[in-house]
N, C-alpha and C. Protein backbone atom coordinates (compact mmCIF):
# COMPACT_ATOMS: atom_id res chain seq x y z
N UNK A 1 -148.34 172.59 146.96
CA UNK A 1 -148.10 172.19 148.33
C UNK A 1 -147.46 173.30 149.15
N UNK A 2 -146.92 173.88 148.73
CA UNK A 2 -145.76 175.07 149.74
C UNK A 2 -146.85 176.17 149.36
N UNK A 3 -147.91 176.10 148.92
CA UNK A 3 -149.07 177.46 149.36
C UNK A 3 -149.17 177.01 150.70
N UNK A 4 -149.79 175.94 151.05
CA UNK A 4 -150.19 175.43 152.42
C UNK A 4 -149.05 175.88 153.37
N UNK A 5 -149.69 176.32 154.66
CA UNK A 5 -148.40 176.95 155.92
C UNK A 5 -147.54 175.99 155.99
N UNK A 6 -146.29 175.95 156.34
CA UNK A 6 -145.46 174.71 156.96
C UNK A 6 -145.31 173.42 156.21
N UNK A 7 -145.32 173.93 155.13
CA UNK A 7 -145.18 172.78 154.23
C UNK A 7 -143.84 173.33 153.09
N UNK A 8 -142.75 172.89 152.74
CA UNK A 8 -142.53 173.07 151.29
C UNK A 8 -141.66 171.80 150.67
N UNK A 9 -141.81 172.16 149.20
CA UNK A 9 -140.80 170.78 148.36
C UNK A 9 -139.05 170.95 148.42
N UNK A 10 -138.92 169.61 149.41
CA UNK A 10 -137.97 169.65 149.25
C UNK A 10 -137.10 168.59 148.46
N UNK A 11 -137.57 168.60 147.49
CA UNK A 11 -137.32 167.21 146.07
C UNK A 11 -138.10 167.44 145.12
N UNK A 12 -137.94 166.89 143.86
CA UNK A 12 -138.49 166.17 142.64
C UNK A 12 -137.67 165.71 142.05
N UNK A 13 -138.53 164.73 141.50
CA UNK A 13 -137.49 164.07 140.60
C UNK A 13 -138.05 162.63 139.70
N UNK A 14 -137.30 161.84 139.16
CA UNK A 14 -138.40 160.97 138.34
C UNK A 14 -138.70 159.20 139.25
N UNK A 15 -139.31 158.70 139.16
CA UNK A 15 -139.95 157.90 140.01
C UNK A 15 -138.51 156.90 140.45
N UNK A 16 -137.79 155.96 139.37
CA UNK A 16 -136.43 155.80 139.93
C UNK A 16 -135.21 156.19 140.70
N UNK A 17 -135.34 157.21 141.18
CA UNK A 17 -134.64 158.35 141.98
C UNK A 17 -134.96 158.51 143.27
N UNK A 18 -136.41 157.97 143.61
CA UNK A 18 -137.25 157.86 144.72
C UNK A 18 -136.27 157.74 146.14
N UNK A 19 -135.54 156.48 145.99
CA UNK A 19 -134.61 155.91 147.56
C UNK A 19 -133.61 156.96 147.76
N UNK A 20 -132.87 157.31 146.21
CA UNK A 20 -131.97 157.99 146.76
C UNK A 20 -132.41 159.40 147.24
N UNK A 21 -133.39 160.24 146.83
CA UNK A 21 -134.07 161.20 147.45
C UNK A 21 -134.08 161.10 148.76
N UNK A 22 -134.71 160.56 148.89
CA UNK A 22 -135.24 159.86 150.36
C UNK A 22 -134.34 160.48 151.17
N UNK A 23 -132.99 159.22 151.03
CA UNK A 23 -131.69 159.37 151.67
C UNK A 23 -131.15 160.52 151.97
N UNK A 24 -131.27 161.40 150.87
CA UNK A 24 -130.75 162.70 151.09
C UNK A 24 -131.70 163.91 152.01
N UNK A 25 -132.57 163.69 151.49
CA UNK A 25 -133.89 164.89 152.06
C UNK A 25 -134.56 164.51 153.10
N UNK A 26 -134.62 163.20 153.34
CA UNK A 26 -135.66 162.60 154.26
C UNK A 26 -136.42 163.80 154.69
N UNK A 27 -137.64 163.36 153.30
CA UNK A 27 -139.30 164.10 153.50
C UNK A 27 -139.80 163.65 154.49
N UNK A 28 -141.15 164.17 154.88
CA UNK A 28 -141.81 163.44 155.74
C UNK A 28 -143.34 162.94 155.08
N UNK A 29 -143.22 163.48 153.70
CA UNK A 29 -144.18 163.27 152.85
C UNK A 29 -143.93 162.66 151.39
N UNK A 30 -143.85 161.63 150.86
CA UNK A 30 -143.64 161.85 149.26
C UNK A 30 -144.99 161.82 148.65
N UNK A 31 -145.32 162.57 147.45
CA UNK A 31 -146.35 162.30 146.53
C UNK A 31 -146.17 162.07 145.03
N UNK A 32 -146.89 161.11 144.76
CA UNK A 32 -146.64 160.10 143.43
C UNK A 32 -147.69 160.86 142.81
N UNK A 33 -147.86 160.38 141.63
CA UNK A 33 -148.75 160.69 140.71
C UNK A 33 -148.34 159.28 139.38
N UNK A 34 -149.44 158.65 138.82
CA UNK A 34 -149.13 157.80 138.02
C UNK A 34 -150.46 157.21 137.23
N UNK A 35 -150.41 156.64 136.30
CA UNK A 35 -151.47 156.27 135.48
C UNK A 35 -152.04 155.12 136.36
N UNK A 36 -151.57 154.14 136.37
CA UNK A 36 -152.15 152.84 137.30
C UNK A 36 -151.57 152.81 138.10
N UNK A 37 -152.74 151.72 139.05
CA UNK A 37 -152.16 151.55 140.54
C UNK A 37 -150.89 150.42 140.21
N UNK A 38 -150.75 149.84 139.23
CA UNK A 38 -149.57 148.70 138.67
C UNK A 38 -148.17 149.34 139.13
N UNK A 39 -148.14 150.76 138.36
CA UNK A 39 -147.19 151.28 138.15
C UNK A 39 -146.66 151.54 140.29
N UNK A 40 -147.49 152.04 140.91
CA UNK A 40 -147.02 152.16 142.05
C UNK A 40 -146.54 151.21 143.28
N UNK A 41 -146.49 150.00 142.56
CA UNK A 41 -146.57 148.92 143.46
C UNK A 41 -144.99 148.95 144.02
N UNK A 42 -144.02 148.70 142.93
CA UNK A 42 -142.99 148.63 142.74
C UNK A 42 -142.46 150.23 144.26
N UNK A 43 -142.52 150.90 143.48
CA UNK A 43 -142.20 152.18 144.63
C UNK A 43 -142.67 152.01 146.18
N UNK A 44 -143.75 151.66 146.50
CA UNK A 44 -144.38 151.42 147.74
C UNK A 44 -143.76 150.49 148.61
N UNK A 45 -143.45 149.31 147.55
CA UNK A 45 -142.59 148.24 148.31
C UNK A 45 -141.19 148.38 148.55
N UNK A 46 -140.45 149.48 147.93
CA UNK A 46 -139.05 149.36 148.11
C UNK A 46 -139.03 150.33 149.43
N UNK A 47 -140.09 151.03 149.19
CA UNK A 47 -140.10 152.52 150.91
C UNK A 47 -140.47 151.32 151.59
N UNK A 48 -141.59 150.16 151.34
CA UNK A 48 -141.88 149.69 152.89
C UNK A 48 -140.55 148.70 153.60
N UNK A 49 -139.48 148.85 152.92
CA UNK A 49 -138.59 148.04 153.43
C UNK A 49 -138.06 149.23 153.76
N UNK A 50 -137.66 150.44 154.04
CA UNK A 50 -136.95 151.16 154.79
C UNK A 50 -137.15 151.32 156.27
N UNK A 51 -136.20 151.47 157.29
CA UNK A 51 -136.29 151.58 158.61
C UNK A 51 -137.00 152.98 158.71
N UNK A 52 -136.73 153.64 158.19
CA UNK A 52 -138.27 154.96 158.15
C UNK A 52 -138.58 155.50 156.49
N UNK A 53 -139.55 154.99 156.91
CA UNK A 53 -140.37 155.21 155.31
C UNK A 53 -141.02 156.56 155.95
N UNK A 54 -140.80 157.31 154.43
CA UNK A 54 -142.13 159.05 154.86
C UNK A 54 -143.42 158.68 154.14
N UNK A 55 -144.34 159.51 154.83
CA UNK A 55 -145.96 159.10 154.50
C UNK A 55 -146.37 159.38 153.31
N UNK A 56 -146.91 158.57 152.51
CA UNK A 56 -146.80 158.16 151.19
C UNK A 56 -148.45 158.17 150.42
N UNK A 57 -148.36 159.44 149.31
CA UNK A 57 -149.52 159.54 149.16
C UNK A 57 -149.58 159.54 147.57
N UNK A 58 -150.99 158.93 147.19
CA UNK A 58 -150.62 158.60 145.52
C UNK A 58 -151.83 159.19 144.91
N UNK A 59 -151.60 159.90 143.70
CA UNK A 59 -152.72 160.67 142.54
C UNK A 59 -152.46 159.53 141.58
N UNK A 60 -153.62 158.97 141.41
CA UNK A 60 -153.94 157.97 140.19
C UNK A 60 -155.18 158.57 139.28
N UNK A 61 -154.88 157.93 137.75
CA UNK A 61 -156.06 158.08 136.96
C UNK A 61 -157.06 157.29 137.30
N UNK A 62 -156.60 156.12 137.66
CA UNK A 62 -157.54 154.97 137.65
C UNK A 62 -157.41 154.30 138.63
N UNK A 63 -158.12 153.25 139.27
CA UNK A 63 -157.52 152.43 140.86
C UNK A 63 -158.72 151.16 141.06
N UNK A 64 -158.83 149.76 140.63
CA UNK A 64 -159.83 149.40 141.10
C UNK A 64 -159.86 149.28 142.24
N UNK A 65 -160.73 148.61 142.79
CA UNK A 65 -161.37 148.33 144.31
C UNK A 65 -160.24 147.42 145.25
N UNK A 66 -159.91 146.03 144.31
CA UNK A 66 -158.95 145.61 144.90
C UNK A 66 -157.55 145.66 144.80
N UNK A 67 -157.10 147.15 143.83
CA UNK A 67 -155.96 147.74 143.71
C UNK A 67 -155.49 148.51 145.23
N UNK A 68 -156.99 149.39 144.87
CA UNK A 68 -156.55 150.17 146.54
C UNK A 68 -156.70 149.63 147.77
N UNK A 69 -157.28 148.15 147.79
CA UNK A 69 -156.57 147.24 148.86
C UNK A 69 -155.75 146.93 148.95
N UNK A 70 -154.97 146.68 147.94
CA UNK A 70 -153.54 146.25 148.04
C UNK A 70 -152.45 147.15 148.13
N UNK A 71 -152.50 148.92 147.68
CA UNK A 71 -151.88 149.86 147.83
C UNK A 71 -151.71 150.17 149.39
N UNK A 72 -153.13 150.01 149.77
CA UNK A 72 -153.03 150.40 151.32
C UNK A 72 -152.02 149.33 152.24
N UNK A 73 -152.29 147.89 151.64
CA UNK A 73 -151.41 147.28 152.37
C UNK A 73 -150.20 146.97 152.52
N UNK A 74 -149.58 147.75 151.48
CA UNK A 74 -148.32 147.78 150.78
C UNK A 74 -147.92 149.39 151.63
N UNK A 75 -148.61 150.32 152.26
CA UNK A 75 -148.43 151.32 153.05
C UNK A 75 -148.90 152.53 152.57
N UNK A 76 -149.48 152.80 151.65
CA UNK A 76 -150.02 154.12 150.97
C UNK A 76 -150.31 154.72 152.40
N UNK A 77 -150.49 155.63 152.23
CA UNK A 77 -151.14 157.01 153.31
C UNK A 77 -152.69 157.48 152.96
N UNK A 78 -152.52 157.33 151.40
CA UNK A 78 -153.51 158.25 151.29
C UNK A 78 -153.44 157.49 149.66
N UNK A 79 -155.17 157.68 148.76
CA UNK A 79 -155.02 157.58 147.59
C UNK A 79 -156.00 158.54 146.82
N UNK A 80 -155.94 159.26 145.73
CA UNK A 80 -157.00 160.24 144.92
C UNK A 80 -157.09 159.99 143.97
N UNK A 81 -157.77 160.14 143.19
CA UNK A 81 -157.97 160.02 141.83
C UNK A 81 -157.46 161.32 141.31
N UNK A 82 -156.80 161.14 140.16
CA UNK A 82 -156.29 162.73 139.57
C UNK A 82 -157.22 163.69 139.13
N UNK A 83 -158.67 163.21 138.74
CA UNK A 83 -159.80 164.49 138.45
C UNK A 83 -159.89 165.03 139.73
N UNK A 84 -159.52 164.71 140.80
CA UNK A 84 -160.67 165.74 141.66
C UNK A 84 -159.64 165.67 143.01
N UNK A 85 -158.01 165.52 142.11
CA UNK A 85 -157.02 165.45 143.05
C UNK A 85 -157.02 167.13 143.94
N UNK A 86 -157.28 167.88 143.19
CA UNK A 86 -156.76 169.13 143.47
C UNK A 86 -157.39 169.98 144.25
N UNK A 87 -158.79 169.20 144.81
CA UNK A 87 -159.85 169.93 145.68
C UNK A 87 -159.25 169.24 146.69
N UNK A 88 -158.86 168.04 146.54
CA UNK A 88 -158.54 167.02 147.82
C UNK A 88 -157.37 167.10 148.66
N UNK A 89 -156.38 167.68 147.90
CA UNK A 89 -154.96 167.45 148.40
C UNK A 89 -154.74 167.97 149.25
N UNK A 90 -155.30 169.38 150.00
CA UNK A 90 -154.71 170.06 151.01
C UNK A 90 -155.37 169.32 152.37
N UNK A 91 -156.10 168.68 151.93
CA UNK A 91 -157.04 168.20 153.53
C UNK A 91 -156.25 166.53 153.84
N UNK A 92 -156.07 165.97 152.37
CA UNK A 92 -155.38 164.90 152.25
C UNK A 92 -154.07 164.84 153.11
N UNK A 93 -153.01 165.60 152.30
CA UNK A 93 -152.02 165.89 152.90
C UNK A 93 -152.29 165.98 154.68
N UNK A 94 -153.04 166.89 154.67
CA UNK A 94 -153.02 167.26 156.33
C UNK A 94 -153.41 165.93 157.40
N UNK A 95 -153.84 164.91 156.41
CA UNK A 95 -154.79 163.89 156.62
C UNK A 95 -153.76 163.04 157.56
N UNK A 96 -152.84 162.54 156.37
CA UNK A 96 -151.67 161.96 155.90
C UNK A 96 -151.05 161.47 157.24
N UNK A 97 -150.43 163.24 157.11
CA UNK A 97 -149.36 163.75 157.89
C UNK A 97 -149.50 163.85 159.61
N UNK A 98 -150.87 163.15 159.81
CA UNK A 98 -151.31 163.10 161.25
C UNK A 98 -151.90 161.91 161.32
N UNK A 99 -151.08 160.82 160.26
CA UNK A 99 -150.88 159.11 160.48
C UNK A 99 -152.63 159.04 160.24
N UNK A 100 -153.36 159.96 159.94
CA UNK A 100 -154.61 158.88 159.18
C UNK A 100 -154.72 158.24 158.11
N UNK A 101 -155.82 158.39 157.27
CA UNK A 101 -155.91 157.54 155.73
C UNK A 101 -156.43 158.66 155.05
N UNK A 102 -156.16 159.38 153.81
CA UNK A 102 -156.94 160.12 153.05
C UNK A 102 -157.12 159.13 151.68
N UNK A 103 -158.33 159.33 151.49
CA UNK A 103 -158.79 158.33 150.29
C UNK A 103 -159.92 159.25 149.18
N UNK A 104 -160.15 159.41 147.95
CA UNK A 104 -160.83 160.09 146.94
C UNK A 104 -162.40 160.12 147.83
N UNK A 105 -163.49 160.47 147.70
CA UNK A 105 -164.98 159.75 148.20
C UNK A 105 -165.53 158.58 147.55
N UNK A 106 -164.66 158.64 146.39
CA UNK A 106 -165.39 157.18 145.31
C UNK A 106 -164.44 156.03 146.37
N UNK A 107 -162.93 156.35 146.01
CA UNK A 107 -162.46 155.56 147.03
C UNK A 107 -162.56 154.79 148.03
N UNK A 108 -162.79 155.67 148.98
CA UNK A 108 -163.14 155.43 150.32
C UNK A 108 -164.83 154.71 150.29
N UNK A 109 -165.77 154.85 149.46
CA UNK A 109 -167.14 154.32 149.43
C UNK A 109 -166.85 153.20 148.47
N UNK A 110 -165.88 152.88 148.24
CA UNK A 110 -165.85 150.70 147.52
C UNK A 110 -164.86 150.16 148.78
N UNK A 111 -164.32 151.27 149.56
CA UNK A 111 -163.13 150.33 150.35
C UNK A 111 -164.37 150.26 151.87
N UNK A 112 -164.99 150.90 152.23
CA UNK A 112 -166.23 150.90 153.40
C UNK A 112 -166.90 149.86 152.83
N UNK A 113 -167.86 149.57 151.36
CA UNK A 113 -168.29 148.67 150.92
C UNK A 113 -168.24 147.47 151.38
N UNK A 114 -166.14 147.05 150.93
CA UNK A 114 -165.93 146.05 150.75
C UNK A 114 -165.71 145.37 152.40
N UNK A 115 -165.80 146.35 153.18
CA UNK A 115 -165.23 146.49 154.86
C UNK A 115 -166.34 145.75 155.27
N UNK A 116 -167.53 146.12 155.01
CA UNK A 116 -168.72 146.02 155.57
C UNK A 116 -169.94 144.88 154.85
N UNK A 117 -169.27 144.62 154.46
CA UNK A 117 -170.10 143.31 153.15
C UNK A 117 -169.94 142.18 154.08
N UNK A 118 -171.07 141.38 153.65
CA UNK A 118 -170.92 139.93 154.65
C UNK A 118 -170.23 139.34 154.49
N UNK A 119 -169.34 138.36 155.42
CA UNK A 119 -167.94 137.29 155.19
C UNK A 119 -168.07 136.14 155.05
N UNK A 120 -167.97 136.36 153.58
CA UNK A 120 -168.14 135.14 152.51
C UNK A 120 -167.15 134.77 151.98
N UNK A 121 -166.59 133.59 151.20
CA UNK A 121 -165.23 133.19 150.90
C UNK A 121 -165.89 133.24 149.13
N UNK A 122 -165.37 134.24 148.37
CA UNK A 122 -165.63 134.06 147.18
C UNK A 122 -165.51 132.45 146.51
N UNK A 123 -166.11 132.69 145.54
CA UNK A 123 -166.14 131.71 144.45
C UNK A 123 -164.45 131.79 143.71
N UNK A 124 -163.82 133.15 143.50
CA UNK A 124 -163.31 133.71 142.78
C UNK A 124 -161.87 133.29 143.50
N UNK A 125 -161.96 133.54 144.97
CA UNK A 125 -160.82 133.39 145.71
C UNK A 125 -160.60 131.86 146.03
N UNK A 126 -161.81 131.06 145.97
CA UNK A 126 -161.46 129.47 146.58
C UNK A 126 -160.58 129.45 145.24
N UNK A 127 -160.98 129.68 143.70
CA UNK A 127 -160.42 129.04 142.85
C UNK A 127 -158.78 129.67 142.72
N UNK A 128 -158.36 130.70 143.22
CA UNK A 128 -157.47 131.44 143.21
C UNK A 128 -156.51 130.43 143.88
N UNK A 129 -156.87 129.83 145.05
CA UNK A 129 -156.41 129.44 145.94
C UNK A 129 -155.88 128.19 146.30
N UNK A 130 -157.39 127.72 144.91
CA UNK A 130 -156.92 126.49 144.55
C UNK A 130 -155.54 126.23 143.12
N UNK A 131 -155.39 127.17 142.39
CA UNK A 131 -154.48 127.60 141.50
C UNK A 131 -153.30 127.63 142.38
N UNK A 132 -153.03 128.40 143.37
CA UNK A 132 -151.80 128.64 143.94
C UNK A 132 -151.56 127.42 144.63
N UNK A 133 -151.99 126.73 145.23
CA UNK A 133 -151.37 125.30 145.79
C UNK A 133 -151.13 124.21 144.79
N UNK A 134 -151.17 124.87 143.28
CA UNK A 134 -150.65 123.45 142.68
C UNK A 134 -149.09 124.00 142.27
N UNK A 135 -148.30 125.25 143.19
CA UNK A 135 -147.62 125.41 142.93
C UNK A 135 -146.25 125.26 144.01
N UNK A 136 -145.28 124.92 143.35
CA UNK A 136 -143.91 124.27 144.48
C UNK A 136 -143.94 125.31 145.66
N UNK A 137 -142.87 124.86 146.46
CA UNK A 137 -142.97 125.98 147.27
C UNK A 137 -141.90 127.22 146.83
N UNK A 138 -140.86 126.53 146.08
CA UNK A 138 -140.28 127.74 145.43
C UNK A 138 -140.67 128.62 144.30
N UNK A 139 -141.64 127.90 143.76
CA UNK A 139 -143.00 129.05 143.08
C UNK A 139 -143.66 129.65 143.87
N UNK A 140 -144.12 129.41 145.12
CA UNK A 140 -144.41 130.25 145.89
C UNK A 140 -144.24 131.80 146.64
N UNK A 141 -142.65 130.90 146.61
CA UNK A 141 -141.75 132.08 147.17
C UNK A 141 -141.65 133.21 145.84
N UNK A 142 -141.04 132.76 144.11
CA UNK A 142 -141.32 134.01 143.74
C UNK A 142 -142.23 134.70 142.93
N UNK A 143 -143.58 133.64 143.41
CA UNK A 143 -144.83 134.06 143.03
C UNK A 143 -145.00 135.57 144.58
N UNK A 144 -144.48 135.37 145.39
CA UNK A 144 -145.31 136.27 146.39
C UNK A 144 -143.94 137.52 146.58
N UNK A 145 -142.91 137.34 146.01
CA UNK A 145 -141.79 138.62 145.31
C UNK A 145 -142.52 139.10 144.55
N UNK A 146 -142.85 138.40 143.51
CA UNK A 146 -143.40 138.83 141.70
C UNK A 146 -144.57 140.13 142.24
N UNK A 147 -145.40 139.37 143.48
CA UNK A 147 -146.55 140.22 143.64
C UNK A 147 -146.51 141.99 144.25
N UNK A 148 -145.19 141.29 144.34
CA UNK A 148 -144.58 142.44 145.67
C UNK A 148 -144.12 143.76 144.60
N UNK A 149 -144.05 143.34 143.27
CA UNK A 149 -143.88 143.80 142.07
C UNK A 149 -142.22 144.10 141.99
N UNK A 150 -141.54 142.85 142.19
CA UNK A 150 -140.29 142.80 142.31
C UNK A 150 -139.74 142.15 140.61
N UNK A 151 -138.60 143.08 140.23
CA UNK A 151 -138.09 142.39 139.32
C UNK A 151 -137.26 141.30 139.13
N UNK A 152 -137.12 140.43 137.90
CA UNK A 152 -136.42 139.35 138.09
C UNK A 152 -134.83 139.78 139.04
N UNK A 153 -134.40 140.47 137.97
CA UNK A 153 -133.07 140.66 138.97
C UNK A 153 -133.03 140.48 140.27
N UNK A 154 -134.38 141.60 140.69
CA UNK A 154 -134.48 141.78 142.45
C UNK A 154 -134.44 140.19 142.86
N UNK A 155 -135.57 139.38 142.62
CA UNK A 155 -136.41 138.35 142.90
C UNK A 155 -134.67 137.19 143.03
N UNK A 156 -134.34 137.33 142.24
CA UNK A 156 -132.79 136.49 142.31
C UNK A 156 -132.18 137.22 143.09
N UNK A 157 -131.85 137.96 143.46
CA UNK A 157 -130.69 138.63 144.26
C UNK A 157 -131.57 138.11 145.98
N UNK A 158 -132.58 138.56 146.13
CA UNK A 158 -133.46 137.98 147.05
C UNK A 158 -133.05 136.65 147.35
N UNK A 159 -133.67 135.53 146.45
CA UNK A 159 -133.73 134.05 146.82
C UNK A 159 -132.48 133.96 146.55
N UNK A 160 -131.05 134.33 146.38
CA UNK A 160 -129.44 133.52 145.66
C UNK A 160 -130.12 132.55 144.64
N UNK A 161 -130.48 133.40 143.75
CA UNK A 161 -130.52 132.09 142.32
C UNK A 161 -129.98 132.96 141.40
N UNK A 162 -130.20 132.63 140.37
CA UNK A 162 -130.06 133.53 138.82
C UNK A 162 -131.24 134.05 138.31
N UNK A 163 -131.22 134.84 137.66
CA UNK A 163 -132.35 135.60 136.95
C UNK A 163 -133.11 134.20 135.82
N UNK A 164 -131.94 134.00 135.47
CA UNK A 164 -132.58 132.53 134.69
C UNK A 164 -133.62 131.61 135.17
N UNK A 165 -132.95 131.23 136.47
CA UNK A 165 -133.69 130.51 137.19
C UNK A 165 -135.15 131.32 137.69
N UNK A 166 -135.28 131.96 137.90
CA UNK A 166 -136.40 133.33 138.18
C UNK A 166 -137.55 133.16 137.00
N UNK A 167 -136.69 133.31 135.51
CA UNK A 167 -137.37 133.47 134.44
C UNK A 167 -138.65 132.28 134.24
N UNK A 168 -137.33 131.15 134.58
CA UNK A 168 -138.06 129.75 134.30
C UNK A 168 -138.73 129.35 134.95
N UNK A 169 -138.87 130.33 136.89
CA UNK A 169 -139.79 129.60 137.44
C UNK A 169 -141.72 130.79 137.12
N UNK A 170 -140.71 131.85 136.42
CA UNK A 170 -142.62 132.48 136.65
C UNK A 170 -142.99 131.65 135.18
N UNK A 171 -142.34 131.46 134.40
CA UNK A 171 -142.52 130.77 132.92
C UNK A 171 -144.00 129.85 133.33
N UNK A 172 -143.39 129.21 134.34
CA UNK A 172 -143.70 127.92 135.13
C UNK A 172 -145.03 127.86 136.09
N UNK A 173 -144.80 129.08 136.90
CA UNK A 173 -146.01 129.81 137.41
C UNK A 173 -146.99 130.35 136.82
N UNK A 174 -146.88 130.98 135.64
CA UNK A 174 -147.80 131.41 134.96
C UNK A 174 -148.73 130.29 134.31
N UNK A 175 -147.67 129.39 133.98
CA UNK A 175 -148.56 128.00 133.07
C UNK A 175 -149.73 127.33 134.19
N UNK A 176 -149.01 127.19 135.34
CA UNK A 176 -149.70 126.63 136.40
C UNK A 176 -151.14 127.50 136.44
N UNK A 177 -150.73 128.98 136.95
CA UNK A 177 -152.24 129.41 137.09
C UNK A 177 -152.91 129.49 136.13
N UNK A 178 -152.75 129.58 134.61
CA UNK A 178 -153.06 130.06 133.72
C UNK A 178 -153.28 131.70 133.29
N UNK A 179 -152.18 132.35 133.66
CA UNK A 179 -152.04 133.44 133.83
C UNK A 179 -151.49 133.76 132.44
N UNK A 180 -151.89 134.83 132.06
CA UNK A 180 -151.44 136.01 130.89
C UNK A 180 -150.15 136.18 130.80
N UNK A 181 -149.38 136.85 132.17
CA UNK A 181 -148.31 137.26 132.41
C UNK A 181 -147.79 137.16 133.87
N UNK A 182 -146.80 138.43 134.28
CA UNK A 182 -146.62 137.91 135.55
C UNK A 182 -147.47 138.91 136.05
N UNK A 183 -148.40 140.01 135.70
CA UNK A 183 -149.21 141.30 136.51
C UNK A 183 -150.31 140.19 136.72
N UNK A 184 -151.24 139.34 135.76
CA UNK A 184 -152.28 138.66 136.06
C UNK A 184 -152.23 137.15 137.07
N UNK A 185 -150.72 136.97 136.94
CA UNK A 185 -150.45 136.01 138.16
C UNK A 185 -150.45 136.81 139.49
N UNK A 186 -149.96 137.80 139.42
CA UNK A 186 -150.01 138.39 140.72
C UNK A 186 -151.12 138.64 141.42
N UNK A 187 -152.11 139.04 140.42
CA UNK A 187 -153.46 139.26 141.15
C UNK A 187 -154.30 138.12 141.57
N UNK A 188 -153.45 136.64 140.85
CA UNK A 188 -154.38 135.75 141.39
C UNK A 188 -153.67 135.69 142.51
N UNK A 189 -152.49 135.84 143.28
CA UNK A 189 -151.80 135.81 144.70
C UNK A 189 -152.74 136.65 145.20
N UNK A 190 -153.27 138.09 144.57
CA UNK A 190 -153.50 138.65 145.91
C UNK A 190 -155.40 138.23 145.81
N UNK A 191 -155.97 137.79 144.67
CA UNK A 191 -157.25 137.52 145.40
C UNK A 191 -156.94 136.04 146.17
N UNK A 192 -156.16 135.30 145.83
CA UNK A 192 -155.84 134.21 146.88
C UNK A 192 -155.46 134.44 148.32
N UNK A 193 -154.95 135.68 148.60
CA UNK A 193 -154.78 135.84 150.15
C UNK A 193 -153.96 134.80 150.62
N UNK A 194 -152.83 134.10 150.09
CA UNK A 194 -152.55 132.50 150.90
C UNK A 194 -151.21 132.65 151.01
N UNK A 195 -150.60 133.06 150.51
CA UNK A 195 -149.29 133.15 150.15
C UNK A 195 -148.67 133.25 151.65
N UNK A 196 -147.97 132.50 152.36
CA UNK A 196 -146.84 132.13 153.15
C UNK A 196 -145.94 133.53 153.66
N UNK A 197 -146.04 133.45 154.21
CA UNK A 197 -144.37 134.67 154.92
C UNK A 197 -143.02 134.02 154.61
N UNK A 198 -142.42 134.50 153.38
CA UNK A 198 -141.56 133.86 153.02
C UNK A 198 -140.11 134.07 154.23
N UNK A 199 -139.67 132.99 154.51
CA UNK A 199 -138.53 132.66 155.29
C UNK A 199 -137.43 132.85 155.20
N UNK A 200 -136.33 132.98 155.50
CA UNK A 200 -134.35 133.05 155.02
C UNK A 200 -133.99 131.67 154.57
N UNK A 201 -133.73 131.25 153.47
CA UNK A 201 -133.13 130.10 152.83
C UNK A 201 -132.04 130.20 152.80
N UNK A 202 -131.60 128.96 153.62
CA UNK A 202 -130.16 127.92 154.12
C UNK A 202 -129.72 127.33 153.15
């Protein structure tokens, strides 16, 4: 990056370290690098709660189709795949950094795809959708934390409950959707699209 004019690093460090970086350096760029788009969820969402988040760009091995929908909406800048990160990055970056979208070409040709496909209500999403309404509304609430890829701790400190209470309600959520865990519950939130704007509880 600091080959490029007007650019240099002013940080590294390991992915937990991220906020407090921030705080100190306030980049105007961070770049991730990570095996799955799973792993970046968590990071994306704690910058999109900052009063200035810097433009946020991610090297993945892997990314499905409706990963990098959900990265983007979570605030990514930009996403690459790590083979063919290194032809991409200087145009990316520049991309970025002048508030557009830089995306891999595989990328960007499933996310145009999916843009431009006729508007149909999946099969996949009615049932998603129908899964998530057999759930309370306080499964709701930390079914759509969980998705946010928030940990129990967080998810309690959030709603004033206990982590206990947290435990027992994805326990609970998961049984409902018939979910694996809490990563495969989450994805039925996000092909469900339904999930509520959670509110301040009185």
């Amino acid at each position: 990056m600091e080959s490029q004019p007007k650019l240099s690093v002013v940080a590294e460090g390991r992915i937990r370290e991220t906020l407090s970086m921030v705080a100190v350096t306030r980049p105007d760029l961070i770049l991730f690098r990570f095996s799955s788009y799973e792993e970046s969820i968590q990071p994306l969402t704690q910058l999109k709660r900052l009063t200035r988040s810097p433009v946020t760009l991610l090297v993945l091995e892997r990314v499905p189709e409706r990963g990098a929908r959900q990265l983007l909406t979570l605030g990514a800048s930009g996403i690459l795949l790590q083979e063919s990160a290194s032809q991409h990055l200087p145009w990316a970056i520049t991309a970025a950094l002048k508030g557009g979208c830089a995306l891999s070409p595989e990328i960007a040709r499933r996310v145009i795809n999916e843009y431009t496909a006729p508007i149909t209500e999946s099969a996949r999403k009615r049932a998603a959708q129908a899964k998530i309404h057999t759930l309370t509304t306080r499964e709701r609430e930390v079914l759509e934390l969980l998705s946010e890829g928030l940990s129990n701790q967080s998810i309690a400190h959030t709603l004033t409950i206990s982590p206990g209470t947290v435990k027992d309600h994805v326990r609970s959520i998961c049984a409902k959707l018939n979910a694996e865990g809490r990563i495969h519950a989450a994805r039925i939130a996000w092909q469900a699209n339904d999930l509520p704007i959670r509110t301040q509880l009185t």
